[in-house]
PDB file of N, CA and C in Angstrom:
ATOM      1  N   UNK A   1       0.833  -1.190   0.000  1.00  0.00           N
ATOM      2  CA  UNK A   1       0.000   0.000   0.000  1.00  0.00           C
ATOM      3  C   UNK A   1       0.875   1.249   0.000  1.00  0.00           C
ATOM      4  N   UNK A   2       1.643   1.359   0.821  1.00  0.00           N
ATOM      5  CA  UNK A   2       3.109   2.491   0.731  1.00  0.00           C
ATOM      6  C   UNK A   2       3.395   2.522  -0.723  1.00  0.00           C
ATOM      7  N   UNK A   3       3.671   1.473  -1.251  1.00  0.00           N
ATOM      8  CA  UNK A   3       4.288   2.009  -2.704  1.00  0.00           C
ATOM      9  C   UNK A   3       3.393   2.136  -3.941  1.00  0.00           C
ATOM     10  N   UNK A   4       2.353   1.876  -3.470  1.00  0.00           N
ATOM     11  CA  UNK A   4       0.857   2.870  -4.015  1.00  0.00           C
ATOM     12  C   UNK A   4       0.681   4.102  -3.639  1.00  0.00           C
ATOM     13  N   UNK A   5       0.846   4.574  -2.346  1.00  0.00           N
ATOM     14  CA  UNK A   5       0.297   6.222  -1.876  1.00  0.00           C
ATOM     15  C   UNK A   5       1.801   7.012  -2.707  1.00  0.00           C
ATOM     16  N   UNK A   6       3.378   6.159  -2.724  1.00  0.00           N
ATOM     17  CA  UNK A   6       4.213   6.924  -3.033  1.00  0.00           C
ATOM     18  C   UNK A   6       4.136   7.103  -4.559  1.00  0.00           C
ATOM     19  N   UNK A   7       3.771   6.598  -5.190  1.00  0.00           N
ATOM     20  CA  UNK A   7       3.121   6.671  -6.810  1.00  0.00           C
ATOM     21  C   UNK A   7       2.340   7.533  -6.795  1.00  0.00           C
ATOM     22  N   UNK A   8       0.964   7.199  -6.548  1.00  0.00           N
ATOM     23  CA  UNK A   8       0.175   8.890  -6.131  1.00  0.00           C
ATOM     24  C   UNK A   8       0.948  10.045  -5.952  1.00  0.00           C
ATOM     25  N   UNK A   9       2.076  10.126  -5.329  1.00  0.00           N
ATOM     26  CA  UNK A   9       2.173  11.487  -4.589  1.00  0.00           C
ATOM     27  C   UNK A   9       3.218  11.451  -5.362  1.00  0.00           C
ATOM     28  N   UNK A  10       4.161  10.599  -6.318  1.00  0.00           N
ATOM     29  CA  UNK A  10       4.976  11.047  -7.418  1.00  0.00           C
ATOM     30  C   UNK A  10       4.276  12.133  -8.315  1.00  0.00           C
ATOM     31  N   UNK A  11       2.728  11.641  -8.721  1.00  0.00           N
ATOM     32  CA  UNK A  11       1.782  12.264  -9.718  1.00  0.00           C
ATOM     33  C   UNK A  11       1.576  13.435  -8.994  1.00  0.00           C
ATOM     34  N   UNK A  12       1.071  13.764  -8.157  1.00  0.00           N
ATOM     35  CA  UNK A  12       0.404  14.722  -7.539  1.00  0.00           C
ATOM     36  C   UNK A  12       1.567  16.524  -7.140  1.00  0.00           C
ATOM     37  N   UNK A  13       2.688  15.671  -7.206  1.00  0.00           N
ATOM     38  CA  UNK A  13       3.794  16.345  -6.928  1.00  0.00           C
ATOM     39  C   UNK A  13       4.659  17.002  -8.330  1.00  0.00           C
ATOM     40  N   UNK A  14       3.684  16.370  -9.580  1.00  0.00           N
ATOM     41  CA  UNK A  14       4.421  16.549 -10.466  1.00  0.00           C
ATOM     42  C   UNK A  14       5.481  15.909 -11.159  1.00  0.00           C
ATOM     43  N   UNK A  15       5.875  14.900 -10.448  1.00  0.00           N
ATOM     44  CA  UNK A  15       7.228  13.794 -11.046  1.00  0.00           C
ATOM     45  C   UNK A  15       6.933  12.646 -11.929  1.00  0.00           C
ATOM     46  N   UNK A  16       7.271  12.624 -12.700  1.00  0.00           N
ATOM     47  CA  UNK A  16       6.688  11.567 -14.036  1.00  0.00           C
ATOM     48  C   UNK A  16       7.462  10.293 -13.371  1.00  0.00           C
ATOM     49  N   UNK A  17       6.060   9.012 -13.093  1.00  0.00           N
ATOM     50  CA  UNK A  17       6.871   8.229 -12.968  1.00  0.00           C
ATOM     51  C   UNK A  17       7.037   7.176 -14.313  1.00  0.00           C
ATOM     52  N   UNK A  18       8.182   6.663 -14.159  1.00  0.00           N
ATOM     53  CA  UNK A  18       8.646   5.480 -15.041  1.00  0.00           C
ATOM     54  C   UNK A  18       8.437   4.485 -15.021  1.00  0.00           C
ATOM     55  N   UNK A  19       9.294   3.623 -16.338  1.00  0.00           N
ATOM     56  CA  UNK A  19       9.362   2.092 -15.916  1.00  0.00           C
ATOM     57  C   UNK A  19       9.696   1.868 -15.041  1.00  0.00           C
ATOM     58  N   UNK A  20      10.917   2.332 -14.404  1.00  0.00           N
ATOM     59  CA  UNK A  20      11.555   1.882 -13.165  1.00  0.00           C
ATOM     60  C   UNK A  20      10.488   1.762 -11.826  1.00  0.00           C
ATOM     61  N   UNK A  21       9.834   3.018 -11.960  1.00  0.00           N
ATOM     62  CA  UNK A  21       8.829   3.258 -10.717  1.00  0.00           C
ATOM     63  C   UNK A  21       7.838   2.400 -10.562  1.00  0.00           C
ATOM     64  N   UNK A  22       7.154   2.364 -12.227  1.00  0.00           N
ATOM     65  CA  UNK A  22       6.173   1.527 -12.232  1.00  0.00           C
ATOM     66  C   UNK A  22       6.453  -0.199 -12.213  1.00  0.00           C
ATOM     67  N   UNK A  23       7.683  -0.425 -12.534  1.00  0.00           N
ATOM     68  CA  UNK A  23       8.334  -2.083 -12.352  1.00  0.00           C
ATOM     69  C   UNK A  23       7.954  -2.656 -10.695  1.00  0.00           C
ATOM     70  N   UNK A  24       8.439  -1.301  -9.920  1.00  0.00           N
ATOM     71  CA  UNK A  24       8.986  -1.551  -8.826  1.00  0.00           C
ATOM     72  C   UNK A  24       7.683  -1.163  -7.723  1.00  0.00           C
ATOM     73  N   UNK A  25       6.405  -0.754  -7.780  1.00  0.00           N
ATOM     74  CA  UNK A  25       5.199  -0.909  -7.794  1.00  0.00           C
ATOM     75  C   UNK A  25       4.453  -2.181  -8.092  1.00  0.00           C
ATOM     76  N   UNK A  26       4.754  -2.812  -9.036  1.00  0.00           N
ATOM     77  CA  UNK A  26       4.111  -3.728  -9.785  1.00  0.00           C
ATOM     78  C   UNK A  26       4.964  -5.206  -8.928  1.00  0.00           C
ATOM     79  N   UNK A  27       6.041  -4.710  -8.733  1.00  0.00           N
ATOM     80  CA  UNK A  27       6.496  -6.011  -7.548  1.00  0.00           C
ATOM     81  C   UNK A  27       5.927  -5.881  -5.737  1.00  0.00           C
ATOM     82  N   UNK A  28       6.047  -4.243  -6.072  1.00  0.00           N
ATOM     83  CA  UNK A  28       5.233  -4.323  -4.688  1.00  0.00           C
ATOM     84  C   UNK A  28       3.841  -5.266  -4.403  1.00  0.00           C
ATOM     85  N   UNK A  29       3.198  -5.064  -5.379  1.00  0.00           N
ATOM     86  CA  UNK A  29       1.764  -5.657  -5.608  1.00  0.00           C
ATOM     87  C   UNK A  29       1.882  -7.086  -5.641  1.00  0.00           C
ATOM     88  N   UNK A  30       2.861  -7.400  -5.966  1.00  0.00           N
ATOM     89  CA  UNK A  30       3.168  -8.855  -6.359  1.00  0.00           C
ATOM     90  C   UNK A  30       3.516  -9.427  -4.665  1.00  0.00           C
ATOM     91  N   UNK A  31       4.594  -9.134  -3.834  1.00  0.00           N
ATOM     92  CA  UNK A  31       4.689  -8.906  -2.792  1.00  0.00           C
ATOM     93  C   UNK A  31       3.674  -8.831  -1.653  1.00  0.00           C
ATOM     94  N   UNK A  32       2.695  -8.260  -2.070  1.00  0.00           N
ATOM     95  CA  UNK A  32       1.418  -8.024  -1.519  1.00  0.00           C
ATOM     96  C   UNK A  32       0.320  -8.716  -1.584  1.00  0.00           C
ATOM     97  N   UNK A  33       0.663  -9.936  -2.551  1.00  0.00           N
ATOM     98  CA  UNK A  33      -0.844 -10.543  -3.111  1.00  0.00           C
ATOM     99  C   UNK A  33      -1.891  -9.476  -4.081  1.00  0.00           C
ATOM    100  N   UNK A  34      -1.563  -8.905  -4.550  1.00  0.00           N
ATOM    101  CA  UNK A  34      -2.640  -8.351  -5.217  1.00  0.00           C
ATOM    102  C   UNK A  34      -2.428  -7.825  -6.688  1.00  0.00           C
ATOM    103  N   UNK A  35      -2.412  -9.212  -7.426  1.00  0.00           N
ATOM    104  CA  UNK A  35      -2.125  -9.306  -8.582  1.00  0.00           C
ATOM    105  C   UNK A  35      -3.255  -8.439  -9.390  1.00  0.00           C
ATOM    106  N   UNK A  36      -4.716  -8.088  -9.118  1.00  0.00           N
ATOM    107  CA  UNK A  36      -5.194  -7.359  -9.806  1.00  0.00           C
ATOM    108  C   UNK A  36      -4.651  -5.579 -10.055  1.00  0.00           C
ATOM    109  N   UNK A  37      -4.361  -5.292  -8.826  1.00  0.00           N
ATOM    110  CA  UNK A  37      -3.420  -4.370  -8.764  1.00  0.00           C
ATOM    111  C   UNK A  37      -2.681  -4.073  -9.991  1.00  0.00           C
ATOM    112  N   UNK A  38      -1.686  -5.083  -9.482  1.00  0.00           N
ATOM    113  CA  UNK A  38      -0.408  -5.172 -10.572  1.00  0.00           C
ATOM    114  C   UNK A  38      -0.890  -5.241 -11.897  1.00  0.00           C
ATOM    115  N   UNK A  39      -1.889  -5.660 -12.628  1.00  0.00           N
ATOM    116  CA  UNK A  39      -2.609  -5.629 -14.005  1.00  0.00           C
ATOM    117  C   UNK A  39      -3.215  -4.188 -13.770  1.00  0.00           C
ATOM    118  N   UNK A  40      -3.723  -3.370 -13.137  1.00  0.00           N
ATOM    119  CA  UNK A  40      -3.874  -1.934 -13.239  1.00  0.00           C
ATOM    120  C   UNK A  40      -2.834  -1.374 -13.454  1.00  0.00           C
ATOM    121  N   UNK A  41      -1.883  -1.357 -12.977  1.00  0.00           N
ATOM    122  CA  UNK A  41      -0.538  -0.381 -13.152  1.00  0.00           C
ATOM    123  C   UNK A  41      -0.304  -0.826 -14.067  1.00  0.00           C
ATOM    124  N   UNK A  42       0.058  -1.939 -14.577  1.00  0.00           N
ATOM    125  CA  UNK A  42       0.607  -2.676 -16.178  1.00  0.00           C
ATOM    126  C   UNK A  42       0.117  -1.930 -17.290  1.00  0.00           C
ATOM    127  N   UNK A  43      -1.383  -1.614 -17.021  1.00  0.00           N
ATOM    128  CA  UNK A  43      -2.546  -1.501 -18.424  1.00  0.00           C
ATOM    129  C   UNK A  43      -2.169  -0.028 -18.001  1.00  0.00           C
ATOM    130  N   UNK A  44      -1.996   1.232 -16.924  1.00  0.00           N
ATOM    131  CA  UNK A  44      -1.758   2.242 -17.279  1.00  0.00           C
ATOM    132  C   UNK A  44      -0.647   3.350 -17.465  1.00  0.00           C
ATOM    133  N   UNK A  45       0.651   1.937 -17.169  1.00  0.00           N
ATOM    134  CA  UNK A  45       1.793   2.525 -18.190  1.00  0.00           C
ATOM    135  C   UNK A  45       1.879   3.112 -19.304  1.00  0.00           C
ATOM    136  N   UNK A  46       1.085   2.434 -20.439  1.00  0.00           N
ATOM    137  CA  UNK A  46       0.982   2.953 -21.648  1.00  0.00           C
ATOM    138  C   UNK A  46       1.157   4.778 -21.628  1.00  0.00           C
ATOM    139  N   UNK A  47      -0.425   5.477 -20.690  1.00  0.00           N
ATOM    140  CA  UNK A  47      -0.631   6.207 -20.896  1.00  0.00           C
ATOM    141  C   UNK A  47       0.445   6.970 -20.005  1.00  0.00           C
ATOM    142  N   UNK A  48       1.295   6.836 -19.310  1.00  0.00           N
ATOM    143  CA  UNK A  48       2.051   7.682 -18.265  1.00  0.00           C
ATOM    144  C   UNK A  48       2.996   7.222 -19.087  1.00  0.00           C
ATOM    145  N   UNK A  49       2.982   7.037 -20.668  1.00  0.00           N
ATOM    146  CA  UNK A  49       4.070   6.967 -21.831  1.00  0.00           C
ATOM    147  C   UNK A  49       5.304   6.084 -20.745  1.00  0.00           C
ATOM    148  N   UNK A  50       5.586   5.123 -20.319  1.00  0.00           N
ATOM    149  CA  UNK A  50       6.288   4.152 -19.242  1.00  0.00           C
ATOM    150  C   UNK A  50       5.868   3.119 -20.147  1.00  0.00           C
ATOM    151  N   UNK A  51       7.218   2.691 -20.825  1.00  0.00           N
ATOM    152  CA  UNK A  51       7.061   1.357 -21.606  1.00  0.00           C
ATOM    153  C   UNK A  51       7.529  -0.272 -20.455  1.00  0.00           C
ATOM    154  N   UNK A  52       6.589  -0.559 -20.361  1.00  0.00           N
ATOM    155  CA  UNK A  52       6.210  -2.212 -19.958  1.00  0.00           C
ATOM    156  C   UNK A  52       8.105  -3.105 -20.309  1.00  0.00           C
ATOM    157  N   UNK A  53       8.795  -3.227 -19.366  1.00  0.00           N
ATOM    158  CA  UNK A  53      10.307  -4.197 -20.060  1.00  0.00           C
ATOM    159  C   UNK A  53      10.013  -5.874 -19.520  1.00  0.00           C
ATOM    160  N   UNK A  54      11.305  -6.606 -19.377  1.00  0.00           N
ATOM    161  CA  UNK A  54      11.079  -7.600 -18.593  1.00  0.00           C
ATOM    162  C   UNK A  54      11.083  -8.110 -17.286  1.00  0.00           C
ATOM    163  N   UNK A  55      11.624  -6.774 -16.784  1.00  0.00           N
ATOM    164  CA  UNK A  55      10.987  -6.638 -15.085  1.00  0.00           C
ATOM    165  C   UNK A  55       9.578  -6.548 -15.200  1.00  0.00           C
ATOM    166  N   UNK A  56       9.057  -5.613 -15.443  1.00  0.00           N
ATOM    167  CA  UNK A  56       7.877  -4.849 -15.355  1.00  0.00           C
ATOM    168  C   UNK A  56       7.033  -6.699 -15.774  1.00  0.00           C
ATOM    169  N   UNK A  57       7.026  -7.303 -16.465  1.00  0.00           N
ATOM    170  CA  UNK A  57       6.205  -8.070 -17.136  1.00  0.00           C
ATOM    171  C   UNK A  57       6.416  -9.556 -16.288  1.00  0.00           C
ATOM    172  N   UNK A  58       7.609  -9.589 -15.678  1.00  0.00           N
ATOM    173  CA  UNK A  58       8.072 -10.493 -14.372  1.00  0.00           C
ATOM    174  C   UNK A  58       7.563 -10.487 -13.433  1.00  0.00           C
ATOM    175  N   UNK A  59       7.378  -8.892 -12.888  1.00  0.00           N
ATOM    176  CA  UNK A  59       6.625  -9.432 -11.718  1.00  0.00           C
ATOM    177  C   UNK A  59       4.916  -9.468 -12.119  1.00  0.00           C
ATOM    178  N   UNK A  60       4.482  -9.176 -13.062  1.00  0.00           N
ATOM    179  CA  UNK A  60       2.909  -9.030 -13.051  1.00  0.00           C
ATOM    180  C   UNK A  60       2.741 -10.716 -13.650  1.00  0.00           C
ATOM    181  N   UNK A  61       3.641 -11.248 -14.145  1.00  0.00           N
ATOM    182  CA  UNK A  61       3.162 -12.870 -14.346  1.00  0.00           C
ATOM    183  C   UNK A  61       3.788 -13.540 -12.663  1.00  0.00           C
ATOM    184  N   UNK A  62       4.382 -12.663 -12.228  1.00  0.00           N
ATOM    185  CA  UNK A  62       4.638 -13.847 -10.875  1.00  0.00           C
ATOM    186  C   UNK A  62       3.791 -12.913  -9.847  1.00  0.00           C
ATOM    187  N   UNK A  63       3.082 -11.950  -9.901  1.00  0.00           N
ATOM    188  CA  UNK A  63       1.734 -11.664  -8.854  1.00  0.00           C
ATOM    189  C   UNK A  63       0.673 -12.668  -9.442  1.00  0.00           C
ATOM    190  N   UNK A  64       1.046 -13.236 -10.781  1.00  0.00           N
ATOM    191  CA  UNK A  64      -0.752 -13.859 -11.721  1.00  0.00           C
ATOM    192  C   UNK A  64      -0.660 -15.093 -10.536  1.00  0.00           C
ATOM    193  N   UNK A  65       0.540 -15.527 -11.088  1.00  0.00           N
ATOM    194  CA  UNK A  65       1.029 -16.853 -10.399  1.00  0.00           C
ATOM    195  C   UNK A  65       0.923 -17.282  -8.741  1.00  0.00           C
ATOM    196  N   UNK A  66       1.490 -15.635  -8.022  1.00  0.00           N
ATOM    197  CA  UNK A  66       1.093 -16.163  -6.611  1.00  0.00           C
ATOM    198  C   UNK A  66      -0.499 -16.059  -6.529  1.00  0.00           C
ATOM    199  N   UNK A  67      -1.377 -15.388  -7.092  1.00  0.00           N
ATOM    200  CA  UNK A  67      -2.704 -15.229  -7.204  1.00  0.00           C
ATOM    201  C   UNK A  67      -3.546 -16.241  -7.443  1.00  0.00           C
ATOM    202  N   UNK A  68      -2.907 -17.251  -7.826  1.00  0.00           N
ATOM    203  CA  UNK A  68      -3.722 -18.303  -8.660  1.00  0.00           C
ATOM    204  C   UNK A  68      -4.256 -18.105  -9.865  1.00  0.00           C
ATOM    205  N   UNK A  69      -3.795 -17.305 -10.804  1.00  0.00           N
ATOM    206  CA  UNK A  69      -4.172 -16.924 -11.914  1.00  0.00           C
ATOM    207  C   UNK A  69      -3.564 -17.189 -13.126  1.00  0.00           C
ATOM    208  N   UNK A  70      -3.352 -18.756 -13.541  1.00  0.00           N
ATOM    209  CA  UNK A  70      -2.779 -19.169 -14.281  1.00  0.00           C
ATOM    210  C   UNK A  70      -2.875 -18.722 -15.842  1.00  0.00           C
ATOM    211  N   UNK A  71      -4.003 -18.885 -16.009  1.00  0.00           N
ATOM    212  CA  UNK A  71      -4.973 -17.871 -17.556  1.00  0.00           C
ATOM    213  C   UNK A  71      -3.533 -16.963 -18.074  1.00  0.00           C
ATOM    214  N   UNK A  72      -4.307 -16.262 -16.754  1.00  0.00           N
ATOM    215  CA  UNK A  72      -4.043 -14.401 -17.137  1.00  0.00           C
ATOM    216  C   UNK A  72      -2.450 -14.550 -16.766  1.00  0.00           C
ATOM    217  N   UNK A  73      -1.429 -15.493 -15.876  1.00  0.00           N
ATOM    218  CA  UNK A  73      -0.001 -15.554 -16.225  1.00  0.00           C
ATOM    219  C   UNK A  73       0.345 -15.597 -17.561  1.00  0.00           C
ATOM    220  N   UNK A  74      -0.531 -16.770 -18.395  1.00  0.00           N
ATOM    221  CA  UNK A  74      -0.235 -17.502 -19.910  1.00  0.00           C
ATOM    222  C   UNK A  74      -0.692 -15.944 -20.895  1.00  0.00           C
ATOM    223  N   UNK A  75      -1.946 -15.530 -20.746  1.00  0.00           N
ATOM    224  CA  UNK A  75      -1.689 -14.179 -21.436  1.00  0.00           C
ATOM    225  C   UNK A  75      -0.907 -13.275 -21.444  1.00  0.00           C
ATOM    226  N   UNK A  76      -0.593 -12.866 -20.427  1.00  0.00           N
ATOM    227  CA  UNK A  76       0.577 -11.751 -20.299  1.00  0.00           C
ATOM    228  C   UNK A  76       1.805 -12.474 -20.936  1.00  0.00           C
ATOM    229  N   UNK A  77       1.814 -13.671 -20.611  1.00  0.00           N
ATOM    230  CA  UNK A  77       3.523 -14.069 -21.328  1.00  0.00           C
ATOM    231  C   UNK A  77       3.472 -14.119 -23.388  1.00  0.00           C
ATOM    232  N   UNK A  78       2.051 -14.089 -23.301  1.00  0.00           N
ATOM    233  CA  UNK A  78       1.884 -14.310 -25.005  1.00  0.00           C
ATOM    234  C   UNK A  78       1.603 -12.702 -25.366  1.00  0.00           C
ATOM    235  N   UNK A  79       1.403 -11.646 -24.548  1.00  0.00           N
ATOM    236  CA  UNK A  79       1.279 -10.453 -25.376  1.00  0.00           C
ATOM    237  C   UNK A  79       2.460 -10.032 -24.874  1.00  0.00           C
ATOM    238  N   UNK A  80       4.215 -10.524 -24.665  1.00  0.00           N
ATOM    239  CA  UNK A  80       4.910  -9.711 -24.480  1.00  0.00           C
ATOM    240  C   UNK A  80       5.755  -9.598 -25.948  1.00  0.00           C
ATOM    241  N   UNK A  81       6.069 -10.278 -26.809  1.00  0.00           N
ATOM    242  CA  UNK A  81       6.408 -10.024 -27.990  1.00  0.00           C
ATOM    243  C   UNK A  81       5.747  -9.205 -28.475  1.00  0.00           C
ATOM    244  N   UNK A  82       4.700  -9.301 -28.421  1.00  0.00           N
ATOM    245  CA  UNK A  82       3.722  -8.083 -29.070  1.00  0.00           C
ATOM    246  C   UNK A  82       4.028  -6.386 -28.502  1.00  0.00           C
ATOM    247  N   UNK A  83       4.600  -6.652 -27.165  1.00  0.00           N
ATOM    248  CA  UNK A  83       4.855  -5.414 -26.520  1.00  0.00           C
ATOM    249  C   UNK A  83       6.400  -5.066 -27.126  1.00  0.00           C
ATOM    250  N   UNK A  84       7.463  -5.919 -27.738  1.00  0.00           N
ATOM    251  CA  UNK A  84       8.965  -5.874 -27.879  1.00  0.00           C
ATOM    252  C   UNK A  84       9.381  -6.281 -26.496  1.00  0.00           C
ATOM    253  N   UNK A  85       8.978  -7.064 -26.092  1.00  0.00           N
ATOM    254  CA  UNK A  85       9.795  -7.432 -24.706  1.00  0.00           C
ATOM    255  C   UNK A  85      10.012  -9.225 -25.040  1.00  0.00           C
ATOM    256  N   UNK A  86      10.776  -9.613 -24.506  1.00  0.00           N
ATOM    257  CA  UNK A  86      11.312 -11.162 -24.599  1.00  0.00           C
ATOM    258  C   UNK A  86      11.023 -11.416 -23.723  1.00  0.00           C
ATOM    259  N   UNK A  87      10.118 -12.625 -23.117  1.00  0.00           N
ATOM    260  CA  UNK A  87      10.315 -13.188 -22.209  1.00  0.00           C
ATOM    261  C   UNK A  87      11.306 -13.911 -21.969  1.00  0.00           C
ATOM    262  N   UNK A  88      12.315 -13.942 -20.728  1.00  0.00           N
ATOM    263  CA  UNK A  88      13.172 -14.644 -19.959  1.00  0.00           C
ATOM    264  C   UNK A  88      13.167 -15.623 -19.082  1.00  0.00           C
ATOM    265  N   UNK A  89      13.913 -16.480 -18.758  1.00  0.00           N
ATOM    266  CA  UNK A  89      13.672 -17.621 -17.513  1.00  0.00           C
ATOM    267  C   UNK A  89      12.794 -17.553 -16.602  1.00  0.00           C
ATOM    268  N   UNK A  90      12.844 -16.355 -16.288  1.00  0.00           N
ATOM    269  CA  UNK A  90      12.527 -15.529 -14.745  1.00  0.00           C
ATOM    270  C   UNK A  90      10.664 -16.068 -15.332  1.00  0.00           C
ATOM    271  N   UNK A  91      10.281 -15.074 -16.667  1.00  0.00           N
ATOM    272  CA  UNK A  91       8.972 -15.391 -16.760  1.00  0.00           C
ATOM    273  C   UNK A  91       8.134 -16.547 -17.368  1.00  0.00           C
ATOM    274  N   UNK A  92       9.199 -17.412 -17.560  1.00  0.00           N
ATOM    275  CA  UNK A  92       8.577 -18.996 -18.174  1.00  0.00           C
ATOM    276  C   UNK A  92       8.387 -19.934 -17.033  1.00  0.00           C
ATOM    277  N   UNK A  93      10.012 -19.103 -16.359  1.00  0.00           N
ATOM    278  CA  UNK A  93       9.699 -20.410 -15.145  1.00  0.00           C
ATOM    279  C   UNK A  93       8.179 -19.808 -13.555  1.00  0.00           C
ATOM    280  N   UNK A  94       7.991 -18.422 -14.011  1.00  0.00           N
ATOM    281  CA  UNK A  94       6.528 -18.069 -13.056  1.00  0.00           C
ATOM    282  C   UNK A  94       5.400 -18.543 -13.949  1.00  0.00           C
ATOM    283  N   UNK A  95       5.383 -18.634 -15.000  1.00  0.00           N
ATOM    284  CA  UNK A  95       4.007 -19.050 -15.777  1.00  0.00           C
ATOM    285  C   UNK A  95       3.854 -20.283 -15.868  1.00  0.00           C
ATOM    286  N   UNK A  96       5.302 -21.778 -15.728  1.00  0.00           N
ATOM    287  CA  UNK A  96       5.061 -22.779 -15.578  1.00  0.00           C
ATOM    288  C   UNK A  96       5.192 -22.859 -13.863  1.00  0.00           C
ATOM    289  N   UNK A  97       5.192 -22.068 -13.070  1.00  0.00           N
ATOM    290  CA  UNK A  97       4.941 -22.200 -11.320  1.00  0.00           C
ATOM    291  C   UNK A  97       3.555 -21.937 -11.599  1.00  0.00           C
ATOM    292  N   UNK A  98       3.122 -21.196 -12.590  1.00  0.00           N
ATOM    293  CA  UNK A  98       1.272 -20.853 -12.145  1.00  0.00           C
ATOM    294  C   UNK A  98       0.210 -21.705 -12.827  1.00  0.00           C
ATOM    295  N   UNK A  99       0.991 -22.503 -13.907  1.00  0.00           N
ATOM    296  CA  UNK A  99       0.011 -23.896 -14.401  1.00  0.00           C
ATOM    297  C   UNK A  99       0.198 -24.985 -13.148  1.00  0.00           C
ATOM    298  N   UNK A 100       1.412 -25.201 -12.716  1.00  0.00           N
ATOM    299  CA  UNK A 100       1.467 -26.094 -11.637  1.00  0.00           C
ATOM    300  C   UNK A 100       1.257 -26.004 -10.396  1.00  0.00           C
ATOM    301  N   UNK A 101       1.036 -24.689  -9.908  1.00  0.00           N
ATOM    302  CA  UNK A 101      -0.206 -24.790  -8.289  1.00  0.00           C
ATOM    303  C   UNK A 101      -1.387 -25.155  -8.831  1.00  0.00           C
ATOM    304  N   UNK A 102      -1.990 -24.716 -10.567  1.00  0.00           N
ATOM    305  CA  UNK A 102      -3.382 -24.833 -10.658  1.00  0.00           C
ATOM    306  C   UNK A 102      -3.856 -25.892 -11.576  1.00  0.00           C
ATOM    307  N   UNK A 103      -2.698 -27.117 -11.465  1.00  0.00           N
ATOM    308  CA  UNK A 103      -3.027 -28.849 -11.698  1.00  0.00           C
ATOM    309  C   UNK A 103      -3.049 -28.670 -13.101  1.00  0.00           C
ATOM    310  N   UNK A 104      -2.558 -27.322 -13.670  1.00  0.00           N
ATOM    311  CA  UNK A 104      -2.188 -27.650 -15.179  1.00  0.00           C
ATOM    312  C   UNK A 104      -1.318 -27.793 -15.733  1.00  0.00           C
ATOM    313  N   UNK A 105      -0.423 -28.897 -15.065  1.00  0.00           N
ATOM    314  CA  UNK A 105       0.447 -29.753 -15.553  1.00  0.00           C
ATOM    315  C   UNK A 105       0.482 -30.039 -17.298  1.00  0.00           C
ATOM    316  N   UNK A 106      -0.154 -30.024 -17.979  1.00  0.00           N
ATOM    317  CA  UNK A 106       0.082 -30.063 -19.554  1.00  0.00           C
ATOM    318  C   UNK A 106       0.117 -28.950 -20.135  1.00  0.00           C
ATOM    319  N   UNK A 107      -0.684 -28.025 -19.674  1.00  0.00           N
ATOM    320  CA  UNK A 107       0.185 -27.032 -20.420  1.00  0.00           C
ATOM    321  C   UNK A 107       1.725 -26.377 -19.631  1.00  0.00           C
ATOM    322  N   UNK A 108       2.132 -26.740 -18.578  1.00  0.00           N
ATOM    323  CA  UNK A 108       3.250 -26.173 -18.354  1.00  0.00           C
ATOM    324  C   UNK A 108       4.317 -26.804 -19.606  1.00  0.00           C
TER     325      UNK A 108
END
């Protein structure tokens, strides 16, 4: 929640935040359990012109994953080419951790 009010008050204060800010938010959330979160900040990078990298896309498939949200891990890892980002170890091996808490062993 802290690194939600300090995002707010980046905006409010005038300070453009970034990828960096918004990466590091988006792990907070992840950290926190609250992977829906972390898909809000994801979807409004775009507009705070903050391009989405492979941090940023790491931790929002490993908040899907601690969430139980295997789906929406497997989507995010299939629209990151589409974004220019590569997925890495880091995010194959959270999207096959989030088929396998949720007994979907074949598609991992």
């Amino acid at each position: 929640q802290l690194a939600l009010n300090l995002l707010r008050m980046m905006t409010d204060a005038k300070v453009v935040p970034d990828t960096f800010t918004y990466s590091a938010a988006i792990t907070a959330c992840e950290k926190g359990g609250q992977w829906q979160l972390a898909l809000d900040l994801l979807r409004l990078m775009p507009d705070a012109k903050a391009l989405p990298n492979e941090i940023t896309y790491n931790a929002a498939v490993s908040a899907c994953e601690k969430g139980g949200q295997w789906q929406t891990a497997l989507n995010l890892l299939g629209l990151m080419p589409g974004a220019s980002v590569t997925p890495d170890k880091i995010t194959y091996s959270a999207a096959i951790s989030a088929c396998e808490k949720a007994g979907q062993w074949q598609l991992a």
